[in-house]
PDB file of N, CA and C in Angstrom:
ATOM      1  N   UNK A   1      10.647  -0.681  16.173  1.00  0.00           N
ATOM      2  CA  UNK A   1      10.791  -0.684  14.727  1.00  0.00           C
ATOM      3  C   UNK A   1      11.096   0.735  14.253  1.00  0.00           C
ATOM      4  N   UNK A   2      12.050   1.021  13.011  1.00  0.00           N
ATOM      5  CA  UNK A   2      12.205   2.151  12.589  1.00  0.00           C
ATOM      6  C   UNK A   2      11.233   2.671  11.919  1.00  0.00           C
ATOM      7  N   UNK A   3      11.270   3.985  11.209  1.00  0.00           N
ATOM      8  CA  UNK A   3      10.179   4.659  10.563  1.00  0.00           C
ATOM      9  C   UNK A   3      10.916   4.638   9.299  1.00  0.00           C
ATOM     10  N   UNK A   4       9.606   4.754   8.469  1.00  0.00           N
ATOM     11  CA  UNK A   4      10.287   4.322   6.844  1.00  0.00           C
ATOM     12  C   UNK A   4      10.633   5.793   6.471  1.00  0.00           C
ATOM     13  N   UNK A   5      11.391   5.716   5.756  1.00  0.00           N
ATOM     14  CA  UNK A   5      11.601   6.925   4.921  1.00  0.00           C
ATOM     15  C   UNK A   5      11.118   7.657   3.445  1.00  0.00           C
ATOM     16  N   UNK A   6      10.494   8.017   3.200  1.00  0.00           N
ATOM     17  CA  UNK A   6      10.237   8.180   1.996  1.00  0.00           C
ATOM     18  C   UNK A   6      10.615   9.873   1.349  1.00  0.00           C
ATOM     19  N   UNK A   7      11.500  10.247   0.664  1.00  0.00           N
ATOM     20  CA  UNK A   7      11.737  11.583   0.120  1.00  0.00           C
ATOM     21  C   UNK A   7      11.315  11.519  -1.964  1.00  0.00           C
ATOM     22  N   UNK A   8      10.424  12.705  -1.629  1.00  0.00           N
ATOM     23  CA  UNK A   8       9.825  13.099  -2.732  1.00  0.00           C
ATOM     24  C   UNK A   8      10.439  14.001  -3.761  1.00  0.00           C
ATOM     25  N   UNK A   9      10.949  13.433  -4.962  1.00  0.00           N
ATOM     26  CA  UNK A   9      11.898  14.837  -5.469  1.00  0.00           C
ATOM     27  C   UNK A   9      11.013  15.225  -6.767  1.00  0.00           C
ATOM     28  N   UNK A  10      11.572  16.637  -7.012  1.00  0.00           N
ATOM     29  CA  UNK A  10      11.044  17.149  -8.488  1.00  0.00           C
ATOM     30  C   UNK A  10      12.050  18.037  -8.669  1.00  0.00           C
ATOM     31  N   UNK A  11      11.929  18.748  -9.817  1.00  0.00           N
ATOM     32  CA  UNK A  11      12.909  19.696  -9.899  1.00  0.00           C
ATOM     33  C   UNK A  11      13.446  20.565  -9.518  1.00  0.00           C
ATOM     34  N   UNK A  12      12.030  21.299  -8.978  1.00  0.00           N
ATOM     35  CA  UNK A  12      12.249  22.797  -7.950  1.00  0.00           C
ATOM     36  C   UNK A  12      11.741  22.685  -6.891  1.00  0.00           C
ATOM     37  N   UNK A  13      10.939  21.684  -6.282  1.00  0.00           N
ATOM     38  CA  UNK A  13      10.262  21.868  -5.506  1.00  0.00           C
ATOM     39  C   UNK A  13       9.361  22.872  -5.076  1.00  0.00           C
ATOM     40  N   UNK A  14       8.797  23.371  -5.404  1.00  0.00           N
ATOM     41  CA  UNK A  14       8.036  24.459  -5.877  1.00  0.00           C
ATOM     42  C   UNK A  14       6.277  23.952  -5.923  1.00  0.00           C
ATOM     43  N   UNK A  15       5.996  22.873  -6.535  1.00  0.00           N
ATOM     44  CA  UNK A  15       4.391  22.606  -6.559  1.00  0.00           C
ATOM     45  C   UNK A  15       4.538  21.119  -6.243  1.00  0.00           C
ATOM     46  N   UNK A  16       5.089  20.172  -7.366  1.00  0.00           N
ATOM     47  CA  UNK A  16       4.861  18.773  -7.206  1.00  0.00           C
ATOM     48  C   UNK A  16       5.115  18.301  -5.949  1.00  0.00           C
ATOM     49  N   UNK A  17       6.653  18.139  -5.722  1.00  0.00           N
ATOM     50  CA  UNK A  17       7.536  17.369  -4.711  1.00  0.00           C
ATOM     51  C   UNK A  17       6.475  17.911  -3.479  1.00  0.00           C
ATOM     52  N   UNK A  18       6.180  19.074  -2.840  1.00  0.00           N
ATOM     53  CA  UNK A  18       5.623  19.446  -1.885  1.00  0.00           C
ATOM     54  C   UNK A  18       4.041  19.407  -1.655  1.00  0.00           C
ATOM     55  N   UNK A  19       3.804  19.284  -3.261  1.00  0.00           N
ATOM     56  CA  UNK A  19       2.541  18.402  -2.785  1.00  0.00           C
ATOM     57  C   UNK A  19       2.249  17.573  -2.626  1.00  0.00           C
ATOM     58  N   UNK A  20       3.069  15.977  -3.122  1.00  0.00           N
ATOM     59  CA  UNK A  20       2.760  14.929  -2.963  1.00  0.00           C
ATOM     60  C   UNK A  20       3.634  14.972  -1.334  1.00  0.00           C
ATOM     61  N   UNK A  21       4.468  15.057  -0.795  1.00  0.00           N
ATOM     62  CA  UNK A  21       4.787  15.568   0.398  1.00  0.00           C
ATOM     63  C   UNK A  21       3.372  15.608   1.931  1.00  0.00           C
ATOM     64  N   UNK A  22       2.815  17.002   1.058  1.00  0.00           N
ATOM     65  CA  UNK A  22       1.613  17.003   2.409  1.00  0.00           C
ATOM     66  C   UNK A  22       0.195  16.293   1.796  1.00  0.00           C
ATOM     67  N   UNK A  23       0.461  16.008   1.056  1.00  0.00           N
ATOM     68  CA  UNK A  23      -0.982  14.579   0.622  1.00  0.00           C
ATOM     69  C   UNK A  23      -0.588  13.721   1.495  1.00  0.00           C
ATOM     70  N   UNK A  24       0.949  12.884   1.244  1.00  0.00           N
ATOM     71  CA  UNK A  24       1.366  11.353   2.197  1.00  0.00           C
ATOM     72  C   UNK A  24       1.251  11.980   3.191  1.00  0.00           C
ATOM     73  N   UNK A  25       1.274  13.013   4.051  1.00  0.00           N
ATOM     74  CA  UNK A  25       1.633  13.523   5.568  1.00  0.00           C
ATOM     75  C   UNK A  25       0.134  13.277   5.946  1.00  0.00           C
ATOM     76  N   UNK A  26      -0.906  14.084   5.057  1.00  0.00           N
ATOM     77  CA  UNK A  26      -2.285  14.298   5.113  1.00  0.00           C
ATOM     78  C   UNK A  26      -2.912  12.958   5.652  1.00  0.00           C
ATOM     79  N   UNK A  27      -2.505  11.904   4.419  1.00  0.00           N
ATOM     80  CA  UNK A  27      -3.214  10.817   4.225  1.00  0.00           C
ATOM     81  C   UNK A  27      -2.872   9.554   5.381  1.00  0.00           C
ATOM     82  N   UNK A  28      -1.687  10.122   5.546  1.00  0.00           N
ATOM     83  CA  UNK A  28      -0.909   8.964   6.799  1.00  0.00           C
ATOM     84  C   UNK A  28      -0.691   9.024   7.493  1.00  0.00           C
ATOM     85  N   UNK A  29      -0.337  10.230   8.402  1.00  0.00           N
ATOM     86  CA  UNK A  29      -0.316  10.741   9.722  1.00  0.00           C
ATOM     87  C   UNK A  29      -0.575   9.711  10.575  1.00  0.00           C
ATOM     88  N   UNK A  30       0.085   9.969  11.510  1.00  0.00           N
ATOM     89  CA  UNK A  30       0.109   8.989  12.475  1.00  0.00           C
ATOM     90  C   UNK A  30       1.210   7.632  12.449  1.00  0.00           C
ATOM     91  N   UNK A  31       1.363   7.240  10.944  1.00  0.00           N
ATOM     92  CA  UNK A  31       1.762   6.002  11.051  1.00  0.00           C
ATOM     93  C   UNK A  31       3.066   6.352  10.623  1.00  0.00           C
ATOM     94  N   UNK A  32       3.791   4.825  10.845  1.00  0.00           N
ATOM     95  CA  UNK A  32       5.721   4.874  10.886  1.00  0.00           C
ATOM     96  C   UNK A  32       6.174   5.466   9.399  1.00  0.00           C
ATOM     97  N   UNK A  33       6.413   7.108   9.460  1.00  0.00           N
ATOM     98  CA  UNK A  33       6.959   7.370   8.143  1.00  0.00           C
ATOM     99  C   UNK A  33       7.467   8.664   8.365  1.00  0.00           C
ATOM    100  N   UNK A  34       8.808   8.921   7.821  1.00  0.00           N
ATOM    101  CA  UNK A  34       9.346  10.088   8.048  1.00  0.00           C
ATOM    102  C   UNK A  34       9.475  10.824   6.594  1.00  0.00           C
ATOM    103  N   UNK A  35       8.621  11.605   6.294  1.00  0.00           N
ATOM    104  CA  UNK A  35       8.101  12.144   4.519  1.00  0.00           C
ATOM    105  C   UNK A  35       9.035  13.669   4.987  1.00  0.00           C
ATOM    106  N   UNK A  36       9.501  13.677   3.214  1.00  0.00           N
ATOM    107  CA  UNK A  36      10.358  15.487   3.135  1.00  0.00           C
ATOM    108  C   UNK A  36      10.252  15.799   1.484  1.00  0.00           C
ATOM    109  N   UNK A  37      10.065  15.934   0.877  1.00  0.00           N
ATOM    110  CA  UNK A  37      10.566  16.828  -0.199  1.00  0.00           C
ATOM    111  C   UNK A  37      11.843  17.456  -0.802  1.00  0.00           C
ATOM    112  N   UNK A  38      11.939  17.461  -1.840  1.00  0.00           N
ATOM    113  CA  UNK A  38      13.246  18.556  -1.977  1.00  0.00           C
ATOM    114  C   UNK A  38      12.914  18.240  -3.986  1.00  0.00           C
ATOM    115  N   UNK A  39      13.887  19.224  -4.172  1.00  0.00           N
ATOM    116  CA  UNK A  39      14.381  20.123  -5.460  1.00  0.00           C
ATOM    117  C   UNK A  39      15.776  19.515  -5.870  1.00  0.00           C
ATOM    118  N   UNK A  40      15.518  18.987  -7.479  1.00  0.00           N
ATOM    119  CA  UNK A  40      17.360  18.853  -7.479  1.00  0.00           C
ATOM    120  C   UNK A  40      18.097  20.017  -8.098  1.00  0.00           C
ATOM    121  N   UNK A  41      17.185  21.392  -8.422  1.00  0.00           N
ATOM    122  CA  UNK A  41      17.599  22.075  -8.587  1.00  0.00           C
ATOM    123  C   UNK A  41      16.282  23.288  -7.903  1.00  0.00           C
ATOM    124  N   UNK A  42      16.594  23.882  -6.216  1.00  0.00           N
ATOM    125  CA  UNK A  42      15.537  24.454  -5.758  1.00  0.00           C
ATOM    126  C   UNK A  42      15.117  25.608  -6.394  1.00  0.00           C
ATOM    127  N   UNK A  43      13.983  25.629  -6.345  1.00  0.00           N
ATOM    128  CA  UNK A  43      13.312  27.237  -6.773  1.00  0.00           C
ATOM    129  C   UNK A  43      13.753  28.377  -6.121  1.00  0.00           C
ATOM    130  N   UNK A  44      13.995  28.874  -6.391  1.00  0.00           N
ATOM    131  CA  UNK A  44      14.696  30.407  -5.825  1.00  0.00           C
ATOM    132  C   UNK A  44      13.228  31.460  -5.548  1.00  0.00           C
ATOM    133  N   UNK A  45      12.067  30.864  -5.663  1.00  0.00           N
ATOM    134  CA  UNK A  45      10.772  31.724  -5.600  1.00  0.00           C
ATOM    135  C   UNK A  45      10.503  31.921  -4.115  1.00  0.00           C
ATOM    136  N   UNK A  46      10.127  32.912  -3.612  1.00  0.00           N
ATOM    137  CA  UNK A  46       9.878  32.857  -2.305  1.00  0.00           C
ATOM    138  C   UNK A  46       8.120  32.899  -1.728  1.00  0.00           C
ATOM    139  N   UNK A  47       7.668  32.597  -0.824  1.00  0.00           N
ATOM    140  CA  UNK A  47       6.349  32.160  -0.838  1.00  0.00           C
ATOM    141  C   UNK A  47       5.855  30.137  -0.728  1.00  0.00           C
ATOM    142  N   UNK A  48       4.189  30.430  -1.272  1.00  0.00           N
ATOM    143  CA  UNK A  48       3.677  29.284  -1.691  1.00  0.00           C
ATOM    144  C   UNK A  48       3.167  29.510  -3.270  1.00  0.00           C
ATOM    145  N   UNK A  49       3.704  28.258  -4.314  1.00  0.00           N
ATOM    146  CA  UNK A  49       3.259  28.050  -5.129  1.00  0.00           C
ATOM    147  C   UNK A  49       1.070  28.510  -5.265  1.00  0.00           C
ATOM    148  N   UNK A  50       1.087  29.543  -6.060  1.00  0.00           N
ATOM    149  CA  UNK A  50      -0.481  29.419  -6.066  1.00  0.00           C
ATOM    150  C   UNK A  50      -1.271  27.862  -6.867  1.00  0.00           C
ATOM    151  N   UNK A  51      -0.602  27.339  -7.558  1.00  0.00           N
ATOM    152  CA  UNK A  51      -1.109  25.976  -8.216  1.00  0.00           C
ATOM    153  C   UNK A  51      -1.106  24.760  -6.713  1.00  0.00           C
ATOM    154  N   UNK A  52      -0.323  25.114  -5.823  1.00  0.00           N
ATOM    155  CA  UNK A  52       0.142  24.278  -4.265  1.00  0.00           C
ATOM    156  C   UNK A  52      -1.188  24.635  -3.665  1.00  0.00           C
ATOM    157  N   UNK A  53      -1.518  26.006  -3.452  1.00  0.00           N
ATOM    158  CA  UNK A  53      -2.849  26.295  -2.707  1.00  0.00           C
ATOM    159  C   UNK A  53      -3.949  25.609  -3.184  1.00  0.00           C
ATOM    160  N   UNK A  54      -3.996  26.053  -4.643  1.00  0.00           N
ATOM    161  CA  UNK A  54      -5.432  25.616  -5.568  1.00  0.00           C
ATOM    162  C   UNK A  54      -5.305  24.375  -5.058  1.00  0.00           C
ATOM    163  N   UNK A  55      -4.782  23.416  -5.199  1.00  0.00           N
ATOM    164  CA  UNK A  55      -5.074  21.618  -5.238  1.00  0.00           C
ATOM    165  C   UNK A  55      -5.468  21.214  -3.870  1.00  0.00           C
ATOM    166  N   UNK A  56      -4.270  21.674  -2.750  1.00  0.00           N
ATOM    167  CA  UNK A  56      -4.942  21.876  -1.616  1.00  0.00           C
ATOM    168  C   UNK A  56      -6.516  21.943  -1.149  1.00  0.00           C
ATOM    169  N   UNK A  57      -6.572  23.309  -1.538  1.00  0.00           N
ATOM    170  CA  UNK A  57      -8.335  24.107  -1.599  1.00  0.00           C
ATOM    171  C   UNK A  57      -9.273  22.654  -2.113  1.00  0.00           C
ATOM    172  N   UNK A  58      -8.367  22.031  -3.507  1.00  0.00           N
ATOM    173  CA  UNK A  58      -9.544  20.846  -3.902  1.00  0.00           C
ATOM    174  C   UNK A  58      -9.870  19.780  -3.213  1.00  0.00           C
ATOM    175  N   UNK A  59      -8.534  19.213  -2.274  1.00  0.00           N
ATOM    176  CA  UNK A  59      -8.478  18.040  -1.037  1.00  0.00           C
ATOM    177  C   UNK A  59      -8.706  18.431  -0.042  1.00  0.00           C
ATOM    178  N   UNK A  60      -9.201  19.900  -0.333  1.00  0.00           N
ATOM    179  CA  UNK A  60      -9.752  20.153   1.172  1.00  0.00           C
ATOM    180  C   UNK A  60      -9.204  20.231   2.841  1.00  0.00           C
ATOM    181  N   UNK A  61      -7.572  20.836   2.060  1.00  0.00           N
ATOM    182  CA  UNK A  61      -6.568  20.301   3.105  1.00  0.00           C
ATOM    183  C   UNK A  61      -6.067  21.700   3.618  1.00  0.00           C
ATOM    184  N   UNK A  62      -6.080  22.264   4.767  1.00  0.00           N
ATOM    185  CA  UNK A  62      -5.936  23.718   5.462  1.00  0.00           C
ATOM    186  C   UNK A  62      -4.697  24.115   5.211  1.00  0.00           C
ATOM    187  N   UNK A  63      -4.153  25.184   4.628  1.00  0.00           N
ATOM    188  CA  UNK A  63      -2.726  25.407   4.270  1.00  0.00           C
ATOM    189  C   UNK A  63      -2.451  26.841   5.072  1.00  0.00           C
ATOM    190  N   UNK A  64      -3.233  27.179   5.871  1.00  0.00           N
ATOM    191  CA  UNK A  64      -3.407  28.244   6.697  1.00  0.00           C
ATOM    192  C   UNK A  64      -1.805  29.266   7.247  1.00  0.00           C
ATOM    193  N   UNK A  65      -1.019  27.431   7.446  1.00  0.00           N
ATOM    194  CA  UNK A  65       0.176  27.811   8.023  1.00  0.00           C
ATOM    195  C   UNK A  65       1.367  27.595   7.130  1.00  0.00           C
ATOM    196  N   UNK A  66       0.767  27.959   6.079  1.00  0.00           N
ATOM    197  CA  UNK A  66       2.191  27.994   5.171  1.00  0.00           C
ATOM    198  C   UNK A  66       2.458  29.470   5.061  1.00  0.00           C
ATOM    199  N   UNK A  67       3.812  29.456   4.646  1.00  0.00           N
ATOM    200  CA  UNK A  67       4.380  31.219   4.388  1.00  0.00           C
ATOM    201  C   UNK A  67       4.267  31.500   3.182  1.00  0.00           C
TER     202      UNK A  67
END
């Protein structure tokens, strides 16, 4: 069986799109789904969103290895 696809958009990708992104990755792991993100117009910011960390920090989800 194939893996479903699901792509998450927002505007910049910047906080939303990439957080609902590693929530479904978080929450589902393991099972048939190929999750991505994107921007229909990308952020030109370089880094991690600090509002991306904070929510993280609240789900308690390790962001250790983001840039």
């Amino acid at each position: 069986m194939s893996k479903l696809k699901l792509l998450f958009v927002c505007q910049g990708n910047w906080f939303r799109s990439r957080l609902a992104e590693i929530l479904f990755n978080y929450y589902y792991r393991g099972d048939d789904w190929i999750i991505s993100s994107g921007g229909i117009e990308p952020d030109k910011r370089s880094g991690v969103s600090p509002r991306l960390i904070e929510s993280l920090d609240i789900f308690g989800i390790s962001h250790d290895d983001m840039v």
